[in-house]
Protein backbone atom coordinates (compact mmCIF):
# COMPACT_ATOMS: atom_id res chain seq x y z
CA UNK A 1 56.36 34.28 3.89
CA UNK A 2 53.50 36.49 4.04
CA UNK A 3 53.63 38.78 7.42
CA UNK A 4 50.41 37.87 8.68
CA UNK A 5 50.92 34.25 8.13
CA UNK A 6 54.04 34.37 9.70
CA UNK A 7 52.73 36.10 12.89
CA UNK A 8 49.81 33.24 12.70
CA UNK A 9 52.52 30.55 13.08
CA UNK A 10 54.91 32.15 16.13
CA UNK A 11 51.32 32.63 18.14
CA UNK A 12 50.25 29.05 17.58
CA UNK A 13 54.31 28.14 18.25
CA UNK A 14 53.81 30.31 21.30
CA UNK A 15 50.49 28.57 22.47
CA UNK A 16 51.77 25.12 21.84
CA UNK A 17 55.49 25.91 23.84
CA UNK A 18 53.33 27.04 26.70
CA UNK A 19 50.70 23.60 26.28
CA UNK A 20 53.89 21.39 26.13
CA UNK A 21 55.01 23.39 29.65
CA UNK A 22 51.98 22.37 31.20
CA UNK A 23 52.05 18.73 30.32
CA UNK A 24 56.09 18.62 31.12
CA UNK A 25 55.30 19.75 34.74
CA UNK A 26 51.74 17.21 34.83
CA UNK A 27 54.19 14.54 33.85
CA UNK A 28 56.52 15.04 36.47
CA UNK A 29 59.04 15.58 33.88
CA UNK A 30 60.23 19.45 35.37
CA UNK A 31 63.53 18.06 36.50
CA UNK A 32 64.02 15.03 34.59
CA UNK A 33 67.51 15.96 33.07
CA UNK A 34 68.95 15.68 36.59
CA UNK A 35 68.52 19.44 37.51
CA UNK A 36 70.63 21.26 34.53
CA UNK A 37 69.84 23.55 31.94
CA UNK A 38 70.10 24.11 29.22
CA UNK A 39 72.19 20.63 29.46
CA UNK A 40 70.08 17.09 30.23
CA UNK A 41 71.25 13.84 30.90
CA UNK A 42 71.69 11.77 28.19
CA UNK A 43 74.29 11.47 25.22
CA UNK A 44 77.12 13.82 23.63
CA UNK A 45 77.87 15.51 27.15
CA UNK A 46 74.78 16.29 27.98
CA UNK A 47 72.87 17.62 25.24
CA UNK A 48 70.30 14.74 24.40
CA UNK A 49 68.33 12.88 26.51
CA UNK A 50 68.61 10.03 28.49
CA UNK A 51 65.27 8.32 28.51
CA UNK A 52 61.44 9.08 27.48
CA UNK A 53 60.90 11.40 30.81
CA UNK A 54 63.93 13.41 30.21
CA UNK A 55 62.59 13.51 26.23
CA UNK A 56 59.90 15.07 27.38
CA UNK A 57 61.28 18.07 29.11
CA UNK A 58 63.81 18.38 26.49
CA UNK A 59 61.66 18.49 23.83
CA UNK A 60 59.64 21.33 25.86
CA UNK A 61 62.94 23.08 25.89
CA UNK A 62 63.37 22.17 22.07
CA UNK A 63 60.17 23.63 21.02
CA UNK A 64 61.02 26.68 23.23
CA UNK A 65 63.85 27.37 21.03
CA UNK A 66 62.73 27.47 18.08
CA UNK A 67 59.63 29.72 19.23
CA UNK A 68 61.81 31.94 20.20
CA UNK A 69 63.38 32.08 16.96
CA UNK A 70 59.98 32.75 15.36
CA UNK A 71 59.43 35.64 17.72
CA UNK A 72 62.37 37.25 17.03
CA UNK A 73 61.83 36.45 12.71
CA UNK A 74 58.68 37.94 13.04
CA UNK A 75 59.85 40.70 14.82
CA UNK A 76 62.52 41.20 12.52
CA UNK A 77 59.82 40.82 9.76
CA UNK A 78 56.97 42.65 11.05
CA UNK A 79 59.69 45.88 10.94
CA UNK A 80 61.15 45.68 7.94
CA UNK A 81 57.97 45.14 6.33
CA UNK A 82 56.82 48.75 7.83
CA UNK A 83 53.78 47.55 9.59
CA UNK A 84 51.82 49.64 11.67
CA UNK A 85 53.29 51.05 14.70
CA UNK A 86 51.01 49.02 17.25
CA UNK A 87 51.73 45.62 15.52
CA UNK A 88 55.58 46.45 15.55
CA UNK A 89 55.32 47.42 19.21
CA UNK A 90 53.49 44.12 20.30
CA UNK A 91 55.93 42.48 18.31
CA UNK A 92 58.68 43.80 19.86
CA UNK A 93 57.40 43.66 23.37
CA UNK A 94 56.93 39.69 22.72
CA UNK A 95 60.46 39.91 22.07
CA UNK A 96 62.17 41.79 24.72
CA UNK A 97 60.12 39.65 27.25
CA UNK A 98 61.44 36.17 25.95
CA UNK A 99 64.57 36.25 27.48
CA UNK A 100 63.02 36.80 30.54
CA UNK A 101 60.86 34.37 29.94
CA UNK A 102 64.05 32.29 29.60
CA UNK A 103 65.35 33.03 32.59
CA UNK A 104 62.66 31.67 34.78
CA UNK A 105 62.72 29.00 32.34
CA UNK A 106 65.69 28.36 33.68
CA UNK A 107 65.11 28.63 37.47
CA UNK A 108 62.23 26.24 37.35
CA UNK A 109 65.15 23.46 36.78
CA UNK A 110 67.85 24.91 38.65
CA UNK A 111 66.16 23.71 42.02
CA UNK A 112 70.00 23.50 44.00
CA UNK A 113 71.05 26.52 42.52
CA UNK A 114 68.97 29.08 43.25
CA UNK A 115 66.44 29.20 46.75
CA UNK A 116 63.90 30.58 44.57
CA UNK A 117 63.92 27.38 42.24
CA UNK A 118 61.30 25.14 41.53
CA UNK A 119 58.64 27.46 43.69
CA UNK A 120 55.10 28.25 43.34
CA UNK A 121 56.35 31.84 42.76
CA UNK A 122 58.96 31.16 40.14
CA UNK A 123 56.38 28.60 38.29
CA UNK A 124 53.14 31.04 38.36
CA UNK A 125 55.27 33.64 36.80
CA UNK A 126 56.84 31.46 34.59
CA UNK A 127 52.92 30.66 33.34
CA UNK A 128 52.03 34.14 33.47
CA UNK A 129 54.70 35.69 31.40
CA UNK A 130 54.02 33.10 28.67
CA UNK A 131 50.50 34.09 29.01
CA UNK A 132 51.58 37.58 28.21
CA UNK A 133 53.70 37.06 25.35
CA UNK A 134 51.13 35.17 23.86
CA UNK A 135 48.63 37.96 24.34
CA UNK A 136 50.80 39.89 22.97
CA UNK A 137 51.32 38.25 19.73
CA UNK A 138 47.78 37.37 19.62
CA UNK A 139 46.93 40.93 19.67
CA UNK A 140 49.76 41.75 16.58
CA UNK A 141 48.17 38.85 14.83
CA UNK A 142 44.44 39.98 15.15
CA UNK A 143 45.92 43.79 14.11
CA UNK A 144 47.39 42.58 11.26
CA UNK A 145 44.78 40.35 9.75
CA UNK A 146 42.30 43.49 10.52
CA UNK A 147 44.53 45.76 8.61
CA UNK A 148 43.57 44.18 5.44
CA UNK A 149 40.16 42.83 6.07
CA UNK A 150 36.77 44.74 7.15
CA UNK A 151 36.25 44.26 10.32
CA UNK A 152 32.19 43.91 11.21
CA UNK A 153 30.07 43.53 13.92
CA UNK A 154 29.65 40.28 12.73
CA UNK A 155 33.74 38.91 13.09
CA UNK A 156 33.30 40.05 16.83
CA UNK A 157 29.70 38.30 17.68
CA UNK A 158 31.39 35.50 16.38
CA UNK A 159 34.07 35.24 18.26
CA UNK A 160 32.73 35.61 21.43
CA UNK A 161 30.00 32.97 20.32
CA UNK A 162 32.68 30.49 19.97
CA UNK A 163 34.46 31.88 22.86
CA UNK A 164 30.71 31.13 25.26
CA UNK A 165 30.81 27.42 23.31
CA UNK A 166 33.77 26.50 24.92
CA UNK A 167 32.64 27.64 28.48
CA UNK A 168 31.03 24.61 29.60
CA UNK A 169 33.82 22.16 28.51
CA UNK A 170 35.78 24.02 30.35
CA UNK A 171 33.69 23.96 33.37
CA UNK A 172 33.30 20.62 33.15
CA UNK A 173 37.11 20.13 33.25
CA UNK A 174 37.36 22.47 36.36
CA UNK A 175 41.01 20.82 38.16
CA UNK A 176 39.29 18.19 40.25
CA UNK A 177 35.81 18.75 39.78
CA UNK A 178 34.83 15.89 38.24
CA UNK A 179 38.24 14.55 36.34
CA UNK A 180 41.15 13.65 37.97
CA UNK A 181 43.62 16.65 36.32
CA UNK A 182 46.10 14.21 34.49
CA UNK A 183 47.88 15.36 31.64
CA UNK A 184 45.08 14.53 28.57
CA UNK A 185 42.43 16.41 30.76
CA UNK A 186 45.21 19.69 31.53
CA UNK A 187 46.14 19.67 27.82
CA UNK A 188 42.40 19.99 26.73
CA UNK A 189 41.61 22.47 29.61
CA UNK A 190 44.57 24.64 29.00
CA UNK A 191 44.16 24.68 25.37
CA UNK A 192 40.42 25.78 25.12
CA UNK A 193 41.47 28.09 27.65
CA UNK A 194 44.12 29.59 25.42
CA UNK A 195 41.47 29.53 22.51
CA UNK A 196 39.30 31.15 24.37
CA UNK A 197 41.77 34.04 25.07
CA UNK A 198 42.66 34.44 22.21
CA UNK A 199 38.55 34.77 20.81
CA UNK A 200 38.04 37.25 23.84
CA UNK A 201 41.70 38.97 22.92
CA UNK A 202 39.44 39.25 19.15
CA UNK A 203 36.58 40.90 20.64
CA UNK A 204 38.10 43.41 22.51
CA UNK A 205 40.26 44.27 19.96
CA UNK A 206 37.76 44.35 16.76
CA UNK A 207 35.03 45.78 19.35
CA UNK A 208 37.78 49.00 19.66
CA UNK A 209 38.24 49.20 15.70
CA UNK A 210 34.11 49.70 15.13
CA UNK A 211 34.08 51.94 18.12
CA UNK A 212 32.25 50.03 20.10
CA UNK A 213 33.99 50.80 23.85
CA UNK A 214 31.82 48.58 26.08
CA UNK A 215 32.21 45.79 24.20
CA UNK A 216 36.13 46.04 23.90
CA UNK A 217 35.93 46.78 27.94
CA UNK A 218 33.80 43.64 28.65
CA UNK A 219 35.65 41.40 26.15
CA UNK A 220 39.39 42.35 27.61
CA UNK A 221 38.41 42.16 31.14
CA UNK A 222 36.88 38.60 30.16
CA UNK A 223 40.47 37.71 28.62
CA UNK A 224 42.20 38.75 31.03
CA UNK A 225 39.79 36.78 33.50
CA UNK A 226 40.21 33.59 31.39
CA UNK A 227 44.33 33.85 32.15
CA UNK A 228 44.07 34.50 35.87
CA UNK A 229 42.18 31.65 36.55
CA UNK A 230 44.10 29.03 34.28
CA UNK A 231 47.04 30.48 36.37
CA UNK A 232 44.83 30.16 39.79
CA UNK A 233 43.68 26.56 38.27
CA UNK A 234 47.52 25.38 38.14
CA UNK A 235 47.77 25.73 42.06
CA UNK A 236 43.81 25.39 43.31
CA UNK A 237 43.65 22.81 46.12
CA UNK A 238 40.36 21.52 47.92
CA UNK A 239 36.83 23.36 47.24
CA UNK A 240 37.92 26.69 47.91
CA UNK A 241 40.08 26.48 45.30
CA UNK A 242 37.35 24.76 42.73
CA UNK A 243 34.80 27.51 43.47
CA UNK A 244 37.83 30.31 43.14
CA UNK A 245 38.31 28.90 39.38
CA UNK A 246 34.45 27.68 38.99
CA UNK A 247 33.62 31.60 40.62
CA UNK A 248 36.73 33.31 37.77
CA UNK A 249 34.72 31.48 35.14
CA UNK A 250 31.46 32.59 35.11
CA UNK A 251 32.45 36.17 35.55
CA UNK A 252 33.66 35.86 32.87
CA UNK A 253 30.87 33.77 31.18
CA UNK A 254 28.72 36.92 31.87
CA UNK A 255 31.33 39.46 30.54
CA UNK A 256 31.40 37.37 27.11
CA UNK A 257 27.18 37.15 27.13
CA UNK A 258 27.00 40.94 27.73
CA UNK A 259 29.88 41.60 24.82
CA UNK A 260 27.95 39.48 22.40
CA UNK A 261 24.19 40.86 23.45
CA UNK A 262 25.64 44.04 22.30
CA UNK A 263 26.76 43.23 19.21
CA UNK A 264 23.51 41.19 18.22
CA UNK A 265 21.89 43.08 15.87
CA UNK A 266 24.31 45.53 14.66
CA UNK A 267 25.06 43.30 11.62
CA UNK A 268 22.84 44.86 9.76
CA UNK A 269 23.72 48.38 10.37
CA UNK A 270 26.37 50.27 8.86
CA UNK A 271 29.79 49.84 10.10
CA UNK A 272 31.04 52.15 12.26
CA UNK A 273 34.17 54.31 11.08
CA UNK A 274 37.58 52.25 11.75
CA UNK A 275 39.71 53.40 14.70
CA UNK A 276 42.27 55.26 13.33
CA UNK A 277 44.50 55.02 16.76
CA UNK A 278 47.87 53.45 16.52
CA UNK A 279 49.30 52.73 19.49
């Protein structure tokens, strides 16, 4: 399989593992296989499930596995195929931090085990190191594709144009707001919000290549906004919490405006000289 392709899947993998984590804990379904791991509660000692709730987080776990498997292909791949050094870095960074990931995996079903077990601590970093892996392959992915491709002012206005589209869905999904936050609404919140990452993740990283430092700047500090409030969204109670999230998001509305303002109009100049950086 062709590298880039290959690094397209395990993000999308990535992003859907972390999707199906959300709407495992939404469904109540965190400790369906009666507090084990990586055993559940159903047939063959253990290793199937038992019934549709238990399916649920066992599937999670299912789809887990074989992400990580991806990771650690593309890793594999990404270094035999002598890619750049940042792309092999990111790769392998992804990797190393899996089995971590794992681990608190793990501890977020291992309630009677372990005092820090199903916790608000244990769960938000569970959330946030997924968020980090993904960023991590998103940013191997986006390197990769602009290894081969010319990269234009154009590629990065449009992402962040599709990026400020999906703004006021997402505003209008705010947890609580207006919806209750069952699992259809989280899915669709948490999944533009991942999209939306990953087009600000684009910006910053294409706005670096043309040179272009305040929009990289404006576009990575919007990402990274984008994650720190779907984390903050997970656990925001009453309307300090809504206007916390609702107060994260248009910060980083604004960033995404002022990224794109700046790259309006510089379609039709020349490109600026590729960063030659590799790290």
């Amino acid at each position: 399989m062709d590298v880039r392709r290959l690094l397209l899947a395990t993000t999308v993998a990535t992003a859907l593992t972390a999707l199906m984590g959300v709407l495992t804990a939404t469904a109540g379904a965190g400790l369906t296989c009666e507090a084990r791991w990586p055993l559940c509660d159903g047939a063959v000692f253990g290793l199937f499930p038992a019934n549709f709730m238990s399916f649920v987080e066992w599937f999670h776990r299912l789809i887990a596995m074989v992400t990580g498997f991806l990771i650690v292909g593309s890793t594999v791949t990404v270094w035999r195929a002598g890619a750049r050094r940042r792309v092999r870095v990111a790769t392998l960074a992804a990797m190393l931090l899996t089995p971590l990931q794992i681990v608190f995996g793990a501890f977020t079903v291992l309630v009677n085990e372990f005092v820090f077990g199903y916790s608000v601590l244990v769960l938000t970093l569970h959330f946030g190191l997924a968020s980090l892996i993904l960023g991590l392959l998103v940013a191997a992915t986006v390197w990769s594709y602009g290894e081969t491709s010319s990269v234009s002012p154009g590629h990065v206005r449009r992402a962040g144009t599709l990026a400020l589209l999906f703004f006021p869905v997402v505003v209008v999904l705010t947890p609580r707001l207006l919806f209750t936050f069952g699992e259809v609404v989280q899915f669709i919140y948490y999944g533009l919000g991942f999209a939306m990452f990953a087009a600000l993740t684009i910006v910053a990283l294409w706005g670096r290549e043309l040179g272009l430092r305040a929009v990289a700047a404006t576009g990575g500090l919007a990402a990274v906004l984008m994650v720190g409030q779907l984390v903050v969204a997970r656990r925001a109670f009453g309307d300090r919490g809504q206007l916390l999230v609702l107060g994260i998001l248009f910060v980083a509305f604004g960033l995404t405006f002022a990224a794109v303002w700046q790259v309006r109009g510089l379609e039709a100049a020349p490109p600026a000289a590729p960063s030659t950086a590799d790290d």
